[in-house]
Protein backbone atom coordinates (compact mmCIF):
# COMPACT_ATOMS: atom_id res chain seq x y z
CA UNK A 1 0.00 0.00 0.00
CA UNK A 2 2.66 3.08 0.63
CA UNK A 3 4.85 1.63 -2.36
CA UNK A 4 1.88 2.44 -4.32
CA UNK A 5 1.43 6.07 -2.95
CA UNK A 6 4.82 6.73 -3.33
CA UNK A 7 4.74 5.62 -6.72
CA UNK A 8 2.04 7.94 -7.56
CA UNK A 9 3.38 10.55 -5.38
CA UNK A 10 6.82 10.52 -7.28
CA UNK A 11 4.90 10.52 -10.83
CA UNK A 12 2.92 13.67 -9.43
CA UNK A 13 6.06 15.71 -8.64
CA UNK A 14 6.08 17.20 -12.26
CA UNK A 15 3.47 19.78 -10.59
CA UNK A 16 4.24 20.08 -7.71
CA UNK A 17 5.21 23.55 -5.99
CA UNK A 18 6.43 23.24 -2.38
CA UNK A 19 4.68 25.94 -0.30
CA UNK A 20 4.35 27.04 3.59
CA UNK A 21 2.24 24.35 5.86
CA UNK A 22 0.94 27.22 7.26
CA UNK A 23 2.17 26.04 10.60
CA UNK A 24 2.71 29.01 13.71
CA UNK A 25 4.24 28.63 16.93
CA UNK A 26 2.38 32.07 18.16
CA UNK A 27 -0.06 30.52 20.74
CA UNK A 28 1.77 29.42 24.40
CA UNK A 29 1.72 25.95 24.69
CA UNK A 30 2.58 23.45 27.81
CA UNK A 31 6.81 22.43 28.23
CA UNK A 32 5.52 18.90 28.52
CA UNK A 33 3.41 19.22 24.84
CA UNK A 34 3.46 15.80 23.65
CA UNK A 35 1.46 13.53 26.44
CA UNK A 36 5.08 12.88 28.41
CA UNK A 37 8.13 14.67 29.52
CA UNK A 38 9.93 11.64 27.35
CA UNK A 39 8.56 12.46 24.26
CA UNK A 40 8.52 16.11 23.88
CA UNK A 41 12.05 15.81 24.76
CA UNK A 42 12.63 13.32 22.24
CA UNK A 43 10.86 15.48 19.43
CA UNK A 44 12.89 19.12 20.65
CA UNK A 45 15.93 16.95 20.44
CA UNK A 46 15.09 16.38 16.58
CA UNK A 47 13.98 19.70 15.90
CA UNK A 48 17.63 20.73 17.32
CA UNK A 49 19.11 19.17 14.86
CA UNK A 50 16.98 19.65 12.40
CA UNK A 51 18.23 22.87 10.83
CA UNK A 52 22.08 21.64 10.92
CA UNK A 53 20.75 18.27 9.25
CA UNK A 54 18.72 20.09 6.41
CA UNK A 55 21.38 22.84 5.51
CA UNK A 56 23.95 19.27 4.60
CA UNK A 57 20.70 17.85 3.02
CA UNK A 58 20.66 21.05 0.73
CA UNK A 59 24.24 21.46 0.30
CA UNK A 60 24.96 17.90 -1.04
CA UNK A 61 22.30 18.59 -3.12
CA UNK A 62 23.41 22.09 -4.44
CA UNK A 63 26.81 20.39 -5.31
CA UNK A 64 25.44 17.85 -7.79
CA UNK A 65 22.64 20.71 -9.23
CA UNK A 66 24.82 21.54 -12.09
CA UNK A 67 25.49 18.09 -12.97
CA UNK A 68 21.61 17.68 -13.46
CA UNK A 69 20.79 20.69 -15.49
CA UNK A 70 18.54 19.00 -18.48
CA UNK A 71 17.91 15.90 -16.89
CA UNK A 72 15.23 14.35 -15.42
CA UNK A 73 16.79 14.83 -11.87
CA UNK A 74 16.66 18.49 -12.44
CA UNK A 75 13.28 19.59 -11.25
CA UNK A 76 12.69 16.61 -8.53
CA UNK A 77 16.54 18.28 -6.93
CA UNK A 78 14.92 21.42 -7.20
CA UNK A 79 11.36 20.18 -5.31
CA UNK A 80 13.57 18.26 -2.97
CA UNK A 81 15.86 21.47 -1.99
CA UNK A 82 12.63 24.07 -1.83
CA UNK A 83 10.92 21.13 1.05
CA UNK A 84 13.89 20.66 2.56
CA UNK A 85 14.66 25.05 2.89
CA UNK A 86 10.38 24.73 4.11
CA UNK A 87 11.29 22.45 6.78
CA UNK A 88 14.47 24.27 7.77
CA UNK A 89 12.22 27.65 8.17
CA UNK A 90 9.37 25.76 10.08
CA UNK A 91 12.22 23.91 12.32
CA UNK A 92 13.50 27.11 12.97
CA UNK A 93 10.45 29.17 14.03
CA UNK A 94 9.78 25.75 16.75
CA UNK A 95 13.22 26.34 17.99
CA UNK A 96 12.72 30.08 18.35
CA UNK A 97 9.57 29.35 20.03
CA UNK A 98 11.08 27.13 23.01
CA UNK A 99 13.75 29.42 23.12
CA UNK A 100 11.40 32.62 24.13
CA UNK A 101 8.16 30.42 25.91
CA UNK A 102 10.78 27.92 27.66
CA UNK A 103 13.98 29.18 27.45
CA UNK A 104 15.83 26.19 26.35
CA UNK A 105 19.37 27.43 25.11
CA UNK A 106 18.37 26.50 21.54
CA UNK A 107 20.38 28.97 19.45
CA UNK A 108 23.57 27.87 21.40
CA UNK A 109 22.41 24.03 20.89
CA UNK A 110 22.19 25.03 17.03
CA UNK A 111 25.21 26.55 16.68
CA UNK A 112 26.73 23.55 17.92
CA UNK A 113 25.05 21.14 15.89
CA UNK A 114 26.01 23.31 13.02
CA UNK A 115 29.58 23.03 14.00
CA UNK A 116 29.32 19.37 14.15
CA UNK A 117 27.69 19.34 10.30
CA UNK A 118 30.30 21.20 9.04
CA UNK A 119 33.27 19.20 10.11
CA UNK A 120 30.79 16.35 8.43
CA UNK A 121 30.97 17.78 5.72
CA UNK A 122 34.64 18.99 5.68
CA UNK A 123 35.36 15.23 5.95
CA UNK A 124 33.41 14.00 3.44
CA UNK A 125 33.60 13.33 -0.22
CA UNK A 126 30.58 15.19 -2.22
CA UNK A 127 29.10 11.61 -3.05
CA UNK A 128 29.37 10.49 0.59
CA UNK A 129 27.40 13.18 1.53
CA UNK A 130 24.80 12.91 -0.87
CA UNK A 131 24.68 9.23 -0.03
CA UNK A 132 24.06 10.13 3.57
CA UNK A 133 21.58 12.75 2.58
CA UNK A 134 19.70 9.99 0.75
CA UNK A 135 19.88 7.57 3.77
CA UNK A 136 18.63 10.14 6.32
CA UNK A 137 15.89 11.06 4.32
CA UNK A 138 14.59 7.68 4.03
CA UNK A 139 15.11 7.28 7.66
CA UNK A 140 13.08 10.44 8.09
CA UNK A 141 10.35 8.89 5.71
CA UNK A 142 10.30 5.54 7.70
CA UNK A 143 10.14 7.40 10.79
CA UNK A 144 7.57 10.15 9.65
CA UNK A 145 5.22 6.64 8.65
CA UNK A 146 5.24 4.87 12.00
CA UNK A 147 4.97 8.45 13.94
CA UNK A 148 2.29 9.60 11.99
């Protein structure tokens, strides 16, 4: 059943124009905001790292782009890097939000991740990194199936 949708989804990308969720952070809401102390601290944790994460994703993206200018690949790279700058953005304004409602140290947490994802990427050959952007995605989309 989801190879199917995903199928179709990937045959659908050809229209497809990545745009804001709509999703706002404005309203207070409870330090404990998923059911248990375990779990919201689980999901801050991975919106921490989230923006450090998605700017490799993009980058070992943005390396290959020119590589895929009149291919196929060109416009699903493109889809792929507008979602993943969406998510950074929406990541971001969550982050921002514990930061001023709860004051967890989130911008020095980021920075730190960040750090860490450049010295990745220092590291790393181009086609390493775009193999690990590949393999975190798909844990992401595993993940993002049983979660939701």
């Amino acid at each position: 059943m989801r190879q199917e949708s995903t199928e179709k989804e990937t045959a659908e990308t050809k229209g497809f124009v990545p745009k804001s969720v709509g999703v706002t952070f404005d309203k207070p809401y409870p330090r404990f905001w998923n059911t248990t102390v375990n779990k919201t601290y689980f999901f801050n944790v991975l919106g921490l790292l989230g923006p450090g994460f998605e700017r490799l994703f993009l980058l070992s993206v943005l390396t290959f782009r020119k590589r895929l200018k009149g291919s196929a690949l060109e416009q699903p790279a493109a889809i792929f890097m507008a979602q993943e700058a969406q998510h950074d953005h929406q990541i971001k304004t969550f982050n921002e939000t514990l930061e001023r409602q709860h004051q967890y140290p989130m911008k020095r947490l980021e920075t730190f991740v960040f750090k860490l994802c450049k010295r990745v990427a220092k590291r790393c050959s181009p086609e390493l990194q775009l193999a690990m952007t590949v393999g975190g995605e798909h844990i992401v989309a595993v993940f993002s199936d049983f979660i939701l």
